[in-house]
N, C-alpha and C. Protein backbone atom coordinates (compact mmCIF):
# COMPACT_ATOMS: atom_id res chain seq x y z
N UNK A 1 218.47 157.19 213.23
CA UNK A 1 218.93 158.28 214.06
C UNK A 1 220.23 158.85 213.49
N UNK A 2 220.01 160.37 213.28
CA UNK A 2 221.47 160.80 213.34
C UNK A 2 222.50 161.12 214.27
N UNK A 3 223.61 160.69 214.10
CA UNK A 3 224.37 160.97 215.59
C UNK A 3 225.51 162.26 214.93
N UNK A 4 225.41 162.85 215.82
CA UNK A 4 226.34 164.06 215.23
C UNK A 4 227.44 164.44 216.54
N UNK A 5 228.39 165.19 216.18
CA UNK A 5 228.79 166.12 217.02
C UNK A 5 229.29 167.59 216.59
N UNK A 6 229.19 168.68 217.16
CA UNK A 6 229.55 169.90 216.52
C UNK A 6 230.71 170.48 217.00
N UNK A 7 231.45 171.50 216.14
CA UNK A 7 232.53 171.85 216.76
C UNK A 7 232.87 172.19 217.63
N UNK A 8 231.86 172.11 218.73
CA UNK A 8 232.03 173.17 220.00
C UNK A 8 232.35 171.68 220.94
N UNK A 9 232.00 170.59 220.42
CA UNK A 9 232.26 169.16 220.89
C UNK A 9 230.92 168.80 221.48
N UNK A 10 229.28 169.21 221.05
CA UNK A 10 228.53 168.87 221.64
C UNK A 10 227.78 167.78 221.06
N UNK A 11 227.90 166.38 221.67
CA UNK A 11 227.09 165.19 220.80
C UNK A 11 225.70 165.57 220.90
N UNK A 12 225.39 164.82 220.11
CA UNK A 12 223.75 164.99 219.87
C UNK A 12 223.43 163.49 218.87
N UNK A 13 221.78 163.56 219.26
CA UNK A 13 221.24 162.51 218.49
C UNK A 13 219.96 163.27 217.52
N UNK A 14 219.48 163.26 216.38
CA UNK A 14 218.13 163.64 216.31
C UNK A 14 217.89 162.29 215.41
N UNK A 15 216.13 162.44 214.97
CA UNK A 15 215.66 161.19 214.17
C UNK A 15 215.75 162.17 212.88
N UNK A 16 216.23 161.49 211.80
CA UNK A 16 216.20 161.94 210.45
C UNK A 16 214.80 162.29 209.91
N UNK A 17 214.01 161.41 210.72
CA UNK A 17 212.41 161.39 210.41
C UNK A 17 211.46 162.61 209.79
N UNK A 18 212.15 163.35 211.13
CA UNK A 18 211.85 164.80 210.84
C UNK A 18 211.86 165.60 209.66
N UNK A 19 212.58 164.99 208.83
CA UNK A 19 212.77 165.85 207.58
C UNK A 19 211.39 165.28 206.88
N UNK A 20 210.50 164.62 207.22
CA UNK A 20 209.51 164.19 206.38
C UNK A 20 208.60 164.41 207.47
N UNK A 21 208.15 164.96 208.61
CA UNK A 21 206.76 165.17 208.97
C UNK A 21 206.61 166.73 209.04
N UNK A 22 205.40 166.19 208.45
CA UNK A 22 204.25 167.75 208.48
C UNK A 22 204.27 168.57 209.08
N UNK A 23 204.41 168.84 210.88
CA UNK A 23 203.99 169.12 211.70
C UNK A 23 205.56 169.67 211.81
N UNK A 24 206.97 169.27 211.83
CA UNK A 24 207.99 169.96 211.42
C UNK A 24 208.10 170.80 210.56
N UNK A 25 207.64 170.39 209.03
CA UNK A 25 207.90 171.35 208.51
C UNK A 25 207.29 172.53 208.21
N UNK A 26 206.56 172.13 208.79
CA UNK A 26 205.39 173.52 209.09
C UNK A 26 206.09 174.61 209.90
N UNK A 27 206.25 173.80 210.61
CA UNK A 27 206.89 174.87 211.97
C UNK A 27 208.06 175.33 211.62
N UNK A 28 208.79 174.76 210.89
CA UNK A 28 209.85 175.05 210.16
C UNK A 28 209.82 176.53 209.11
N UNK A 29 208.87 176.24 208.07
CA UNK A 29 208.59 177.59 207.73
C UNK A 29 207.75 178.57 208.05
N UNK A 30 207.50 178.37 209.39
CA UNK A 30 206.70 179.53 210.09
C UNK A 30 208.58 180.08 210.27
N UNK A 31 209.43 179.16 210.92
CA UNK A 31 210.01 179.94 211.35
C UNK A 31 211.51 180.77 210.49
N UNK A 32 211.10 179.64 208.85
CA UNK A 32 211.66 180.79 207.93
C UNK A 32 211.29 181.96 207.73
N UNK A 33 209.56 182.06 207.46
CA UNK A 33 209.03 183.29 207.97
C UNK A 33 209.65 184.62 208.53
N UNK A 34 210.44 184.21 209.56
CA UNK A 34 210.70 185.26 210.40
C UNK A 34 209.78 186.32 211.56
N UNK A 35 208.82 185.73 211.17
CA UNK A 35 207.48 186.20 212.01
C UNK A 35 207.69 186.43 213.33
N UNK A 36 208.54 184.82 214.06
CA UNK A 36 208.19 184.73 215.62
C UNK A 36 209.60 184.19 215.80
N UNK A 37 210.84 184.34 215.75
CA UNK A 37 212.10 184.26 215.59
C UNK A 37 212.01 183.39 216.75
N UNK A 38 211.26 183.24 218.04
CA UNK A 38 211.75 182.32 218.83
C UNK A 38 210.92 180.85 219.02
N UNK A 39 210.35 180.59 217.52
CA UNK A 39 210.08 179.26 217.56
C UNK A 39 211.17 178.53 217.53
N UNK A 40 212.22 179.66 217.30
CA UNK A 40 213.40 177.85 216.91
C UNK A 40 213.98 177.23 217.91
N UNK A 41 213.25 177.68 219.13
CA UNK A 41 213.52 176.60 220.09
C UNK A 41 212.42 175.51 220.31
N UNK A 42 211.05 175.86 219.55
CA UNK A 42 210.68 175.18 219.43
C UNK A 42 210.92 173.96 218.43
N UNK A 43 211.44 174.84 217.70
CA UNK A 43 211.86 173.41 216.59
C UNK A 43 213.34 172.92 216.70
N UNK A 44 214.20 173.35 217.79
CA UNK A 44 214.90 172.65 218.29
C UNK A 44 214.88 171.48 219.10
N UNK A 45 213.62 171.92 220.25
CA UNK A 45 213.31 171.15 220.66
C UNK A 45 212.50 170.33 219.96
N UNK A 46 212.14 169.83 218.88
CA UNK A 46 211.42 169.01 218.32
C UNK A 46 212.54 168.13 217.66
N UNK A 47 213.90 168.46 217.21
CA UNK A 47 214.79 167.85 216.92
C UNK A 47 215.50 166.71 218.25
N UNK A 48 215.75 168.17 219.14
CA UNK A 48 217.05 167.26 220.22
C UNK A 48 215.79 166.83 221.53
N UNK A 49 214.37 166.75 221.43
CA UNK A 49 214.03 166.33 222.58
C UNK A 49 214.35 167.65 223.71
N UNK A 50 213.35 167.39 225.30
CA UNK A 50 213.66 168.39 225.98
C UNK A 50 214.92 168.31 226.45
N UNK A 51 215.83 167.04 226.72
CA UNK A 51 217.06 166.95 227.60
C UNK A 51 218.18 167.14 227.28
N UNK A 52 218.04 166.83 225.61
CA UNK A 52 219.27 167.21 224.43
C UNK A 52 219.09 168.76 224.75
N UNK A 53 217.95 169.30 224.46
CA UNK A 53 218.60 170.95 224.37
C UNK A 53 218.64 171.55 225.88
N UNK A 54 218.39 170.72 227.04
CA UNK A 54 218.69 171.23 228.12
C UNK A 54 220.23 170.97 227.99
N UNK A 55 221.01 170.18 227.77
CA UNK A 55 221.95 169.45 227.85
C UNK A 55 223.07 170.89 227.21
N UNK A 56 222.35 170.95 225.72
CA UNK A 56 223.11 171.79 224.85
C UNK A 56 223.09 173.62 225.46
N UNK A 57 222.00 174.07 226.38
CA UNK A 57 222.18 175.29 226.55
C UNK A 57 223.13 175.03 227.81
N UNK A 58 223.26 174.06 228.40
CA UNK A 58 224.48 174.10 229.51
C UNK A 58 225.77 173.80 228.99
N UNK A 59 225.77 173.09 227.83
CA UNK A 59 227.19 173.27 226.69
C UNK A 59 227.34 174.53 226.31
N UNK A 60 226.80 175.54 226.41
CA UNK A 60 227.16 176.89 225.72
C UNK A 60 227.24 177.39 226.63
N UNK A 61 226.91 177.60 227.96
CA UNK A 61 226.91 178.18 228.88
C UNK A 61 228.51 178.90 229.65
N UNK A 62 228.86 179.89 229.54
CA UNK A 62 230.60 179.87 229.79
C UNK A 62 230.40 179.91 231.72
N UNK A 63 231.30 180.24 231.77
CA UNK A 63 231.54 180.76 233.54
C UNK A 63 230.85 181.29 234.28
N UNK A 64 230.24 182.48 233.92
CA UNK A 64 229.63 183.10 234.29
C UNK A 64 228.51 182.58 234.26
N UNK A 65 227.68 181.42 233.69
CA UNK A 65 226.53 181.42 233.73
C UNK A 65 225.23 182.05 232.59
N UNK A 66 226.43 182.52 231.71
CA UNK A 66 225.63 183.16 230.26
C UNK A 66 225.57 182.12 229.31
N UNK A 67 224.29 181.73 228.49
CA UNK A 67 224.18 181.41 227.11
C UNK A 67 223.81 181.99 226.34
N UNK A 68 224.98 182.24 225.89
CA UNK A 68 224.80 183.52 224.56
C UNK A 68 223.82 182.76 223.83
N UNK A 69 223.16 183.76 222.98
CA UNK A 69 222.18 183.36 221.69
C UNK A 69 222.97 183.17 220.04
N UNK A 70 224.16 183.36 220.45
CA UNK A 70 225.25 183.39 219.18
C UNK A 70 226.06 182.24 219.33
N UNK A 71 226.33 181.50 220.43
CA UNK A 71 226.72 180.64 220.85
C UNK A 71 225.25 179.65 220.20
N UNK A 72 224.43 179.39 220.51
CA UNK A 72 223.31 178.49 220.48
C UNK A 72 222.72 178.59 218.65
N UNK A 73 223.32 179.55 218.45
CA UNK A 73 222.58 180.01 216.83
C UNK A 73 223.86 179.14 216.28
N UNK A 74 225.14 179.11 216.14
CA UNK A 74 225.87 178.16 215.68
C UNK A 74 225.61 176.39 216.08
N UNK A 75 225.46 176.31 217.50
CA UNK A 75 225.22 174.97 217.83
C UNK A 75 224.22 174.43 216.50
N UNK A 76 222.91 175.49 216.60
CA UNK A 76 221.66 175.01 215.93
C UNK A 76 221.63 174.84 214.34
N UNK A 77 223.02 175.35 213.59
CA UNK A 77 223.21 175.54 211.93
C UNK A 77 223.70 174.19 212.21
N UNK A 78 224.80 173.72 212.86
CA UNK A 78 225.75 172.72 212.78
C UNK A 78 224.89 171.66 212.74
N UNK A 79 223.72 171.31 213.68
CA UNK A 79 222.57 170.55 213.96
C UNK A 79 221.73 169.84 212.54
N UNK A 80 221.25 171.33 212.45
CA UNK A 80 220.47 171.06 211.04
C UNK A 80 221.42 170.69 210.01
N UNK A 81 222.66 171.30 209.54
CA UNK A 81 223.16 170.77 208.61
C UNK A 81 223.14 169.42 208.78
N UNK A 82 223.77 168.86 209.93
CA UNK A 82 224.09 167.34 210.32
C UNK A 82 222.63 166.68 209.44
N UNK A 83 221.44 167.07 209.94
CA UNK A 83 220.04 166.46 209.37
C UNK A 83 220.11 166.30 207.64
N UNK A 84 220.49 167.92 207.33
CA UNK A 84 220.20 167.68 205.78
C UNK A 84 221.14 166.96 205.10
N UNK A 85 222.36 166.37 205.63
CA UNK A 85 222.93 165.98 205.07
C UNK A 85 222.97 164.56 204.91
N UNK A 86 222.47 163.98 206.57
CA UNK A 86 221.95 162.82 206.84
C UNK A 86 220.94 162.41 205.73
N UNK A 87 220.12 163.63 205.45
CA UNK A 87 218.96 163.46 204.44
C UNK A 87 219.75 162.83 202.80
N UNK A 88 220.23 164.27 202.63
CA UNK A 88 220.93 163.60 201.08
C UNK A 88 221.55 162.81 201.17
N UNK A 89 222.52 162.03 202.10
CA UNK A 89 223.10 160.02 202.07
C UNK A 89 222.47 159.95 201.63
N UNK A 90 220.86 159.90 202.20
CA UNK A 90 219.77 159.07 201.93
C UNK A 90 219.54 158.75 200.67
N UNK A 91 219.01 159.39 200.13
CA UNK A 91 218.64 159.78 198.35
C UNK A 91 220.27 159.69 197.52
């Protein structure tokens, strides 16, 4: 498991695993693609689980009750980097 936290101070866990199944990275470059821009909550949620990214859109959430999508698009770089980098330790 990777344990991360991002600058916004939001912990998180994902499984490194991910960087090696199929069924991720598939979905992954559907959603380099650009085709359907809002799989990447699906493949967020395939990283942080449903409760991690419930968790994380109420971390972005300000006062009012808004979660920006610019707010959540940084959470989600910081995320993945955490993975790929977890990845290259590896190797």
């Amino acid at each position: 498991m990777v344990k991360g936290k991002t600058k916004s101070g939001f912990k998180f866990e994902a499984n490194e695993k991910l960087m090696h199944s199929v069924s991720f990275l598939m979905l992954f470059r559907e959603v380099q693609k650009g085709e359907d821009g809002l799989l990447i909550f699906d493949l967020l949620e395939q990283v942080l689980g449903k409760e991690q990214l419930e968790k994380l859109i109420d971390h972005i959430r300000d006062e009012d009750g808004f979660d920006d999508i610019d707010k959540m698009t940084e959470e989600m770089v910081e995320i993945f980097e955490a993975l790929a980098e977890a990845e290259e330790t590896k190797n």
